[in-house]
N, C-alpha and C. Protein backbone atom coordinates (compact mmCIF):
# COMPACT_ATOMS: atom_id res chain seq x y z
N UNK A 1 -20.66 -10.77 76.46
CA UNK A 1 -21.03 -11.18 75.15
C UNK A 1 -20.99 -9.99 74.18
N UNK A 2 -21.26 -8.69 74.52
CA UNK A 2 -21.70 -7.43 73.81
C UNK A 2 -19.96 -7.50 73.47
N UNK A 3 -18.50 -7.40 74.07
CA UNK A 3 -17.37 -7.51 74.11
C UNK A 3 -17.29 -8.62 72.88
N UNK A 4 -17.51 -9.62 72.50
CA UNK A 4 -17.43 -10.66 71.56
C UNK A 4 -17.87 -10.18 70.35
N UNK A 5 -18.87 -9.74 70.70
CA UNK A 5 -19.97 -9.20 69.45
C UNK A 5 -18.88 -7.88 68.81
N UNK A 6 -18.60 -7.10 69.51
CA UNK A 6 -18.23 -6.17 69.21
C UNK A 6 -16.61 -5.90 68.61
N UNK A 7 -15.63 -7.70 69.41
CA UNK A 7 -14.63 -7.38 68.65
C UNK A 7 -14.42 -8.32 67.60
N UNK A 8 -15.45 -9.23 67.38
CA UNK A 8 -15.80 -9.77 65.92
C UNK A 8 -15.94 -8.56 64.85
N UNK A 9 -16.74 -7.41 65.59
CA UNK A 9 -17.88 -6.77 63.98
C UNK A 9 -16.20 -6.06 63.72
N UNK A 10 -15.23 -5.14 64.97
CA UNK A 10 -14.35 -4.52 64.57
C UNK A 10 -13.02 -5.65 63.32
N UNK A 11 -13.05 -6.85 64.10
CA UNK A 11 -12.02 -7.38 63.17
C UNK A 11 -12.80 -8.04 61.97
N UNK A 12 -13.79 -8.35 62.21
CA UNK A 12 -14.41 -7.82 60.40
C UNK A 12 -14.10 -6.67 59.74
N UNK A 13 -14.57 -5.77 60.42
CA UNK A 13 -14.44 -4.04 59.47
C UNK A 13 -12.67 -4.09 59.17
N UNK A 14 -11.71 -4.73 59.99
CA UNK A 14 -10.22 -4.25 59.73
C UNK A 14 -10.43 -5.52 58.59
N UNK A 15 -10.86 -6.90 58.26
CA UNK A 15 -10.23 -7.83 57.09
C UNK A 15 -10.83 -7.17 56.19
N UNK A 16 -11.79 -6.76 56.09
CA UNK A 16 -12.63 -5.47 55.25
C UNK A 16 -11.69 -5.03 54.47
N UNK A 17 -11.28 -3.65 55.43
CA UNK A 17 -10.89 -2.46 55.10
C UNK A 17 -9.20 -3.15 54.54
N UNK A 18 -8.67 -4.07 55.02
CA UNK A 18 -7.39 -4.44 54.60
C UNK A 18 -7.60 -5.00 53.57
N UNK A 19 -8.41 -6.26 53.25
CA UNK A 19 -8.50 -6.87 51.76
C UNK A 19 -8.99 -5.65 50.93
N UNK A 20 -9.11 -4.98 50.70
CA UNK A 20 -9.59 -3.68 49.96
C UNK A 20 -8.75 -2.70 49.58
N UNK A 21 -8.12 -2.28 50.75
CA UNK A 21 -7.12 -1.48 50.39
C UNK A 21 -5.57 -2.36 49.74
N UNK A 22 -5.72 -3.81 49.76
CA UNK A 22 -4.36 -4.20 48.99
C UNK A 22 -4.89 -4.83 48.03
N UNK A 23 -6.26 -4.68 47.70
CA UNK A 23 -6.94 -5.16 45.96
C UNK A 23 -6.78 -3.29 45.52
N UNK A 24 -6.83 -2.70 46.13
CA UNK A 24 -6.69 -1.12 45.37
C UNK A 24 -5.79 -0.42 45.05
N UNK A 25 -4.33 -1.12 45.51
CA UNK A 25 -3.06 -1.12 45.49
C UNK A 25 -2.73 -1.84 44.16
N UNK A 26 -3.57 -2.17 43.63
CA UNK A 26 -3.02 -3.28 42.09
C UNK A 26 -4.00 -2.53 41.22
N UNK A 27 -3.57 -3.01 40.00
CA UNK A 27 -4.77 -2.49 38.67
C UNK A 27 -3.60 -3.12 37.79
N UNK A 28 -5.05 -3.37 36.58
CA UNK A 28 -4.78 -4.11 35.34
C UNK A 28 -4.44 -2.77 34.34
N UNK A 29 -3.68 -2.68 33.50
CA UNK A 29 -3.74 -1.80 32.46
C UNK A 29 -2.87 -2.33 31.11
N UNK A 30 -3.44 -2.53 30.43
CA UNK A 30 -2.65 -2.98 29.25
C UNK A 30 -2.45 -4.20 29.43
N UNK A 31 -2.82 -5.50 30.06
CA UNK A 31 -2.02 -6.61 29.91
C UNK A 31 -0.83 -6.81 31.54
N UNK A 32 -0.46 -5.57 31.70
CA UNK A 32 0.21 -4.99 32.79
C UNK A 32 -0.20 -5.02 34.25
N UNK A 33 0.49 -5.87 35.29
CA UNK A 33 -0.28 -5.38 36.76
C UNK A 33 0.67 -4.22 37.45
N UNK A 34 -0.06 -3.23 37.91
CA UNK A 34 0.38 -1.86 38.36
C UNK A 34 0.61 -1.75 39.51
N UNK A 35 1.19 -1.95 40.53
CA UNK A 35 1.57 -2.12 42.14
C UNK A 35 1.76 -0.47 42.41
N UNK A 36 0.64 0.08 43.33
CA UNK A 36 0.46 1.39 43.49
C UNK A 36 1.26 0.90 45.10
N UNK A 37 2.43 2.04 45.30
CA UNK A 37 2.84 1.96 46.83
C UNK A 37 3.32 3.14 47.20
N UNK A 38 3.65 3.21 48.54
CA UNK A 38 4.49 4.60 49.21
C UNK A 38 5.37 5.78 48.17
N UNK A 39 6.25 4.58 47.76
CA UNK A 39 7.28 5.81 47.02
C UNK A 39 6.60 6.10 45.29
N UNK A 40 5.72 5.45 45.19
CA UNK A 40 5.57 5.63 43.95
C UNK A 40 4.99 4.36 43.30
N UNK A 41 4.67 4.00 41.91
CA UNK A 41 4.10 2.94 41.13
C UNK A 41 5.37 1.82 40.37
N UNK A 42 5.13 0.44 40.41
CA UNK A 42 5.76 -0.28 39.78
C UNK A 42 4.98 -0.93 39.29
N UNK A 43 5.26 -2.01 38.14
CA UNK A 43 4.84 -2.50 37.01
C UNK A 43 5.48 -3.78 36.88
N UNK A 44 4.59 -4.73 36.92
CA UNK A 44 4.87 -6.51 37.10
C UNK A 44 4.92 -6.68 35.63
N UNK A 45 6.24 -7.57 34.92
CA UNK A 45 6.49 -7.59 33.58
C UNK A 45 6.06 -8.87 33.44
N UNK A 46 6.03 -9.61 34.35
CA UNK A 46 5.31 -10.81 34.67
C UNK A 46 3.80 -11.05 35.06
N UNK A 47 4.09 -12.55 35.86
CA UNK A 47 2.29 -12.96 35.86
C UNK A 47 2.17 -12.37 37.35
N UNK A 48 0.98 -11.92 37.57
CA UNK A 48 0.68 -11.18 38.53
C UNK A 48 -0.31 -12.24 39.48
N UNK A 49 0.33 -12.79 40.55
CA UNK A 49 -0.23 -13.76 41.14
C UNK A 49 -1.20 -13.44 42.77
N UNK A 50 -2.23 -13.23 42.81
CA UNK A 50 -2.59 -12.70 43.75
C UNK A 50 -2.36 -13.26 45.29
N UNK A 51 -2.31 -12.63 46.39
CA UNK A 51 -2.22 -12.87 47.77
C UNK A 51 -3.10 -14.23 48.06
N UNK A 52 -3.06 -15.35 48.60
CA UNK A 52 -4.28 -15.53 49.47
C UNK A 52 -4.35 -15.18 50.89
N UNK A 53 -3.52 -14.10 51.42
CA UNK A 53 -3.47 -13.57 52.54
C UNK A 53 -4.11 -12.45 52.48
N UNK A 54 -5.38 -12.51 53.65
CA UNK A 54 -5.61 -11.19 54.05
C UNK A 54 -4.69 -9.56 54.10
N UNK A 55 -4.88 -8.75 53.52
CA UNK A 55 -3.45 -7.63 53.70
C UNK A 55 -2.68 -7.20 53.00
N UNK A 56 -2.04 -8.46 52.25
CA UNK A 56 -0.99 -8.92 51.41
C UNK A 56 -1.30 -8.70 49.83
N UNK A 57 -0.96 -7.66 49.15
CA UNK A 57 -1.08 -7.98 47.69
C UNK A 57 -0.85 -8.68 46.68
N UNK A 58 0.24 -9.47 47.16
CA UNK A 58 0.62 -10.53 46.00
C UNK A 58 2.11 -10.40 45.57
N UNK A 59 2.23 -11.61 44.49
CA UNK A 59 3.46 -11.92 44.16
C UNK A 59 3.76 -11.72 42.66
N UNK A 60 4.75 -11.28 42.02
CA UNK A 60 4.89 -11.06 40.52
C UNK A 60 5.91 -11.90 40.24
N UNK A 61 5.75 -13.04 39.69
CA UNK A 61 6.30 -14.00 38.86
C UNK A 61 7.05 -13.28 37.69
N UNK A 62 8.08 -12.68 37.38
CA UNK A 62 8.67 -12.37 36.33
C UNK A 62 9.40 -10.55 37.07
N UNK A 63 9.91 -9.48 36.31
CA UNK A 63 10.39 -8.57 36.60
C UNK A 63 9.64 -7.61 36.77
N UNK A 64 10.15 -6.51 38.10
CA UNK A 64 9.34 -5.97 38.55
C UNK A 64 9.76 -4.53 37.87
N UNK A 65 9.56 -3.52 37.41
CA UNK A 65 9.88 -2.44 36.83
C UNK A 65 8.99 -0.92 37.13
N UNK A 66 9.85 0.54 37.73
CA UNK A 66 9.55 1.51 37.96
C UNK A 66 8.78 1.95 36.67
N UNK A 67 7.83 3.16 36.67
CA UNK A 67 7.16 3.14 35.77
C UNK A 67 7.82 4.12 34.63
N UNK A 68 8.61 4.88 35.23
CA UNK A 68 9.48 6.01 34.46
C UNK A 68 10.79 5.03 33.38
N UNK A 69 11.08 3.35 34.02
CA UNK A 69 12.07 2.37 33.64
C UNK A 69 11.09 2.31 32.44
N UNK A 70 9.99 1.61 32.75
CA UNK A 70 9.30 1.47 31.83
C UNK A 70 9.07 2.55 30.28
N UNK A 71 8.67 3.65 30.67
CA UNK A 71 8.41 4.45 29.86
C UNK A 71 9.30 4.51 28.66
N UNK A 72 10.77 4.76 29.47
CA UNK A 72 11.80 5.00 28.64
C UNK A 72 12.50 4.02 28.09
N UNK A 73 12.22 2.52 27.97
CA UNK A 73 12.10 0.99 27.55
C UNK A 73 11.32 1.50 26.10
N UNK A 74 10.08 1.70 26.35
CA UNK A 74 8.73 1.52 25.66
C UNK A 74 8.90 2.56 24.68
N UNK A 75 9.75 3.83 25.48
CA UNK A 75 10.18 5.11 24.13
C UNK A 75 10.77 4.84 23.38
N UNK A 76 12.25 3.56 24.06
CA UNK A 76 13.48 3.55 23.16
C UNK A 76 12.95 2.65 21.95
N UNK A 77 11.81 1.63 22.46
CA UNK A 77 11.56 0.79 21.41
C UNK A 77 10.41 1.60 20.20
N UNK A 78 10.11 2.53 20.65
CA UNK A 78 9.51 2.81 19.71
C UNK A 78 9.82 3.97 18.90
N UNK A 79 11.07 4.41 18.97
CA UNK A 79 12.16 5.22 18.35
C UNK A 79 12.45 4.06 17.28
N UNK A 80 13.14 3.37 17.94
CA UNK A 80 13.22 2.43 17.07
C UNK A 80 12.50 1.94 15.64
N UNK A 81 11.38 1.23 16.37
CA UNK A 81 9.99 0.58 15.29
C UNK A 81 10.55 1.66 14.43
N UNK A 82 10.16 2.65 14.71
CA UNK A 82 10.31 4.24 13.92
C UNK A 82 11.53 4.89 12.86
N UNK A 83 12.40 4.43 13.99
CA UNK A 83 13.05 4.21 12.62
C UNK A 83 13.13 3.38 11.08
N UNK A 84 12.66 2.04 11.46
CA UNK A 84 12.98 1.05 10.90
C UNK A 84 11.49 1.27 10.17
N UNK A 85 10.88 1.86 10.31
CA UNK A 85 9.60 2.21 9.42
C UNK A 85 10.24 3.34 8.43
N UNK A 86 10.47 4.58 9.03
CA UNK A 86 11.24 5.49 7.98
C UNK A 86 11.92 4.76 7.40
N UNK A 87 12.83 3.78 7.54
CA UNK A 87 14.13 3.55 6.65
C UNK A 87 13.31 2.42 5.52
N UNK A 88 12.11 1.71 5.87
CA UNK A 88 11.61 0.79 4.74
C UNK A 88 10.58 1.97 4.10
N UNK A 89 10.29 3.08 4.52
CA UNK A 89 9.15 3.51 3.80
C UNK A 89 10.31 4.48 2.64
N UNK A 90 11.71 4.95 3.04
CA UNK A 90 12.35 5.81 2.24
C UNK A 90 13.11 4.13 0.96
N UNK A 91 12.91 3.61 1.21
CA UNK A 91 13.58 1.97 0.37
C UNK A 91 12.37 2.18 -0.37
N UNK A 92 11.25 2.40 -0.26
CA UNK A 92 9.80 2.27 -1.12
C UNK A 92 9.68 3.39 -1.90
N UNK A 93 10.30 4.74 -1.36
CA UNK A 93 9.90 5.51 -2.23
C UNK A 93 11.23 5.83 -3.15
N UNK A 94 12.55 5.44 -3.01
CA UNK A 94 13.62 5.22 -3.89
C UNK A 94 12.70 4.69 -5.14
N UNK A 95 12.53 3.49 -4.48
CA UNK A 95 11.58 2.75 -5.40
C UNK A 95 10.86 3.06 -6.68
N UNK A 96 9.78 3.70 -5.98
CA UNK A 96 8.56 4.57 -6.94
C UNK A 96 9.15 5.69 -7.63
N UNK A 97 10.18 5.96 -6.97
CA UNK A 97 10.84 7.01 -8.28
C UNK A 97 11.10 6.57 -8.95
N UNK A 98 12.14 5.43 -9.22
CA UNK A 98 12.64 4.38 -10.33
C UNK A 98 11.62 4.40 -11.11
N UNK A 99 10.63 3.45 -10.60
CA UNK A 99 9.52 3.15 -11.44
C UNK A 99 9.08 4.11 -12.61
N UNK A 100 9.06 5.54 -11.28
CA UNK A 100 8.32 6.66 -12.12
C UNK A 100 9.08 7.10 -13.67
N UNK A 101 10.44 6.94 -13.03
CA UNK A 101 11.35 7.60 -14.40
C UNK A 101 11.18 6.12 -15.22
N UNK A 102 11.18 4.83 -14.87
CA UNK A 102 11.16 3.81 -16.23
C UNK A 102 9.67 3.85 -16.89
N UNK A 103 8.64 4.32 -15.77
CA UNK A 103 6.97 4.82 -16.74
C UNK A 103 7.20 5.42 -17.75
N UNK A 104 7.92 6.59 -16.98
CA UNK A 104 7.80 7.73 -18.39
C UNK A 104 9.01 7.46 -19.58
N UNK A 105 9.88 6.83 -19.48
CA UNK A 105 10.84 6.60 -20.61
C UNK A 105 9.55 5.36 -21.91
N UNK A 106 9.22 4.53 -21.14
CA UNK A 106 8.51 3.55 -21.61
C UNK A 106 6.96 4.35 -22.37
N UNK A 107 6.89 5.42 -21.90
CA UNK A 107 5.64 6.55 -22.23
C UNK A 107 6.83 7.06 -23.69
N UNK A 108 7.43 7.41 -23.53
CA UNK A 108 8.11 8.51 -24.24
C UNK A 108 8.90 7.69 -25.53
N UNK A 109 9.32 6.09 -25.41
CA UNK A 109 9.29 5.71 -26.46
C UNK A 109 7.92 4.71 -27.00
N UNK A 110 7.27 4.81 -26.83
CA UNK A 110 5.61 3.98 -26.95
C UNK A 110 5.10 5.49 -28.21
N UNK A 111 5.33 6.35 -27.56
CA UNK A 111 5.03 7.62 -28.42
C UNK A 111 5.69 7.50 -29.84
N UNK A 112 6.95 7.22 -29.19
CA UNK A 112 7.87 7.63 -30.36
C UNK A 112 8.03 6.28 -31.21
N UNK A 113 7.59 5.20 -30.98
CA UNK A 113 7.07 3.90 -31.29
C UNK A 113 5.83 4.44 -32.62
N UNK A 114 5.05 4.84 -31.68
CA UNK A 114 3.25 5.16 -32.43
C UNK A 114 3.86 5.98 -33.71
N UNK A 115 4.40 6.96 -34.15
CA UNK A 115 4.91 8.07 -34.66
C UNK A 115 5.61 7.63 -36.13
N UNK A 116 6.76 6.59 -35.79
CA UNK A 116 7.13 6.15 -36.74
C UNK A 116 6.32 4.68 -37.36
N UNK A 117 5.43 4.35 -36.47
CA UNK A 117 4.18 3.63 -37.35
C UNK A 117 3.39 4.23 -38.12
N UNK A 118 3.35 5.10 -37.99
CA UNK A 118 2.33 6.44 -38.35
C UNK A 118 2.62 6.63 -39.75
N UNK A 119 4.27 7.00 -39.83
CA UNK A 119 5.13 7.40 -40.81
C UNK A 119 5.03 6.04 -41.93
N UNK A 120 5.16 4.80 -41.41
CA UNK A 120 5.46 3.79 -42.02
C UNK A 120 4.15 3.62 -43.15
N UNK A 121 2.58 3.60 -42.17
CA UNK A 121 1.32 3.46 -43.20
C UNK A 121 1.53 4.37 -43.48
N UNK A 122 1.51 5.68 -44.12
CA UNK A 122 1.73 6.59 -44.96
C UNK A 122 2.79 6.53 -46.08
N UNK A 123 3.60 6.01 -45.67
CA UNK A 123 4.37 5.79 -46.94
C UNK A 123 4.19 4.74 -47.82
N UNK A 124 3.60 3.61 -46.98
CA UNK A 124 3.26 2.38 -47.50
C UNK A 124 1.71 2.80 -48.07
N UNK A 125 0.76 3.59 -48.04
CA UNK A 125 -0.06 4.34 -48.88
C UNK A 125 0.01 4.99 -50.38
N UNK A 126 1.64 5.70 -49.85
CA UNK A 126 1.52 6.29 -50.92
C UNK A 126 2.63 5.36 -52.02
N UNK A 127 3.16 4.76 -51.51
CA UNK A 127 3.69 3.38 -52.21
C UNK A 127 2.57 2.49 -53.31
N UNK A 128 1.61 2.17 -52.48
CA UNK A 128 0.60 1.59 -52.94
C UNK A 128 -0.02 2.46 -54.09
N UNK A 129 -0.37 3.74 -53.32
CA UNK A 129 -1.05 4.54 -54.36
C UNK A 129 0.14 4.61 -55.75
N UNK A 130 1.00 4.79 -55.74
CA UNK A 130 1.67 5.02 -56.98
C UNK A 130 2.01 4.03 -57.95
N UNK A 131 2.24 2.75 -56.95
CA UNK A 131 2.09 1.07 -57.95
C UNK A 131 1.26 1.37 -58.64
N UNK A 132 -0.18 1.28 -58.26
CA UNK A 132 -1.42 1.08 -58.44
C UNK A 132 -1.44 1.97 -59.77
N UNK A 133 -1.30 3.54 -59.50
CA UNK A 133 -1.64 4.20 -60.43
C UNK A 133 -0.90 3.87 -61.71
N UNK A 134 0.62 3.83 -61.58
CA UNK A 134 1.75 3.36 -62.70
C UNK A 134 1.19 2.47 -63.17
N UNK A 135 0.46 1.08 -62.99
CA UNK A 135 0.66 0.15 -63.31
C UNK A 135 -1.00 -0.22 -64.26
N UNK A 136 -1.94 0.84 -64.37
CA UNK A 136 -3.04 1.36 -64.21
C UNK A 136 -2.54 2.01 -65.96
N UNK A 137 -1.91 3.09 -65.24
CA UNK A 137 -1.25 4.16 -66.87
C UNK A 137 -0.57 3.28 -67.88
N UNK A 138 0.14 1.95 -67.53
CA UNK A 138 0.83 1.75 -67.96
C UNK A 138 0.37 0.48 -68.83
N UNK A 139 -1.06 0.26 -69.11
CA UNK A 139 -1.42 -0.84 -70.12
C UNK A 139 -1.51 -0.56 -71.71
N UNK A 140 -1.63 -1.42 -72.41
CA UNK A 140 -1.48 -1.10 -73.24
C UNK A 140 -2.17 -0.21 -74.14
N UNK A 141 -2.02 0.74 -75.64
CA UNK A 141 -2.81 1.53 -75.93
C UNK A 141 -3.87 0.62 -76.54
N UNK A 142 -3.72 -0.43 -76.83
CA UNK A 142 -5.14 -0.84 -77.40
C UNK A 142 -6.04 -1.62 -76.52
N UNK A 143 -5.70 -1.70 -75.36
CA UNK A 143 -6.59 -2.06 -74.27
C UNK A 143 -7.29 -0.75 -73.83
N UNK A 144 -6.68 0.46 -73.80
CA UNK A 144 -7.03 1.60 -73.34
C UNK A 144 -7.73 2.28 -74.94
N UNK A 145 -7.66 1.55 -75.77
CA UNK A 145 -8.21 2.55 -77.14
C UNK A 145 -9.88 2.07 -76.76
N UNK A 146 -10.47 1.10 -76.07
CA UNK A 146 -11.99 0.79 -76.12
C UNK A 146 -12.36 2.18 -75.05
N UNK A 147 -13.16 2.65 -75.54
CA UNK A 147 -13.72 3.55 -74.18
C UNK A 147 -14.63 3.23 -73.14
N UNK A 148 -14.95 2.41 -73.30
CA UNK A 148 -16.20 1.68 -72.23
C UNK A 148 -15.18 0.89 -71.08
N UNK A 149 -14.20 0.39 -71.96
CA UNK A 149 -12.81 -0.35 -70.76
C UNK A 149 -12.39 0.50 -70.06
N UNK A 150 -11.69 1.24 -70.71
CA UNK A 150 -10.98 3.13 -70.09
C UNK A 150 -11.77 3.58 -69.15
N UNK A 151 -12.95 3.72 -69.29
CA UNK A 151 -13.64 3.95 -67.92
C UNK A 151 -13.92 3.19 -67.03
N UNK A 152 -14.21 2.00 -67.49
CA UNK A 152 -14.70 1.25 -66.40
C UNK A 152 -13.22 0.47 -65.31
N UNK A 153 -11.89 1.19 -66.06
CA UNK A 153 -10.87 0.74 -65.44
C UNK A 153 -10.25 1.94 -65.04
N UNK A 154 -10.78 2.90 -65.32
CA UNK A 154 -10.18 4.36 -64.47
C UNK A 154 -11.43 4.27 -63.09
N UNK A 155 -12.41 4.13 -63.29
CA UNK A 155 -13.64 3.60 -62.22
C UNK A 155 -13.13 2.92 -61.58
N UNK A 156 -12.35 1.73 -61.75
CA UNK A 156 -11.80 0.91 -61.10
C UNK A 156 -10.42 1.40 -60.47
N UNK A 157 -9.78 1.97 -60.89
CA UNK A 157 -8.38 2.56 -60.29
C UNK A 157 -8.93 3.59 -59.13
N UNK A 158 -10.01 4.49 -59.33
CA UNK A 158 -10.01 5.01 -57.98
C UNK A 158 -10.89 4.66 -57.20
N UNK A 159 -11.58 3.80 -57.30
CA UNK A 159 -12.46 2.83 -56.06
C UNK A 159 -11.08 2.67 -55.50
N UNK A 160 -9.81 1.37 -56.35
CA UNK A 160 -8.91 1.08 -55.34
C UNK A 160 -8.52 1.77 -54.76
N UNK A 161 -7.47 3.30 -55.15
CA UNK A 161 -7.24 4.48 -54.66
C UNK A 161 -8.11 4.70 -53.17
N UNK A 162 -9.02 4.94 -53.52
CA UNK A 162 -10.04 5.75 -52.78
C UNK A 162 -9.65 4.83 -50.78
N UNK A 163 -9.84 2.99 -51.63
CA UNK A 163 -9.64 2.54 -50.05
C UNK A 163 -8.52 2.27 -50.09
N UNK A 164 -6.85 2.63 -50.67
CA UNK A 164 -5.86 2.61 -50.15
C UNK A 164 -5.74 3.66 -48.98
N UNK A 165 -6.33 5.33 -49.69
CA UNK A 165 -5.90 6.14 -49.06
C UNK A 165 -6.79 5.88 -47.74
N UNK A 166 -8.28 5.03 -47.91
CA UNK A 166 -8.84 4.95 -46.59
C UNK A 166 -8.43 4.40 -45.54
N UNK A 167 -7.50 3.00 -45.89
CA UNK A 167 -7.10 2.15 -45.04
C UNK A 167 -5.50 2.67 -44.67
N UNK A 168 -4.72 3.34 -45.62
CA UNK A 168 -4.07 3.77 -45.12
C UNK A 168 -3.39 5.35 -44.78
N UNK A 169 -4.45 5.96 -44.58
CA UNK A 169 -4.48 7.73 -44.13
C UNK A 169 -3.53 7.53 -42.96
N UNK A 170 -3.34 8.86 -42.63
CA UNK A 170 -2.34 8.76 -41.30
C UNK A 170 -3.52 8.90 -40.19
N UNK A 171 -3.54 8.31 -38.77
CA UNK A 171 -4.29 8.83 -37.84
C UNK A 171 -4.13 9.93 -37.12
């Protein structure tokens, strides 16, 4: 009986030590199942289907790939991405230069816009101012012979004056 006992506990300790060592032979990483073996590591591109055999690690439903295959897959594609990022980020900044030179043209006549508005109320000031005054000098002498009129219409010519040149001074 001690013989029974004893080669039960051993072929326990071996389904043990075997289901263990071919669950330690696999690992998850990334989405990825990792098949650790003799010559080296491979990489299930597929579904990673486990053993139900004692021993046995399992089956990979899809392609099985070295890890160095892998690497240099995963480099080429991301040379790539990489490029295709440089080439839309240099399309963006073509771009913003454009922009930059149509800002500043659009700056540079907005200026030159403001400038000859500038010019325009000022002349149209002094337009005004000189109607005004001509037309002021130019009444008659016996309207201008009362003196109480004469002043109170030279009083009146530069009040107007006063808010031509206010409203239209240069800024």
């Amino acid at each position: 009986m001690k013989k029974v006992i004893c080669v039960k506990v051993i072929w326990f300790a071996f389904v043990i030590v075997c289901a263990s060592s071919a669950h330690s032979q696999t690992m998850e990483v990334g989405g990825y199942t990792v098949i650790r073996g003799g010559t080296g590591s491979i990489i299930c591109l597929g579904r990673w289907i486990p053993s139900t055999e004692v021993g046995k690690p399992g089956v990979c439903e899809g392609q099985l790939v070295d890890v160095s295959q892998l690497t240099a897959i995963s480099t080429k594609q991301t040379a790539d991405k990489l490029d295709q990022l440089l080439f839309v980020l240099s399309a963006m900044d073509e771009k913003l230069a454009d922009n930059n030179v149509q800002i500043e043209r659009l700056i540079e006549v907005t200026i030159n816009t403001q400038v000859l508005i500038d010019q325009q109320v000022v002349q149209v000031g002094e337009l005004l101012h000189d109607t005004i005054s001509s037309r002021v000098d130019a009444l008659s002498r016996r309207v201008l012979a009362n003196e109480t009129f004469k002043k109170e219409l030279e009083k009146l010519k530069e009040d107007i004056l006063a808010d031509v040149k206010k409203a239209y001074s240069q800024n």
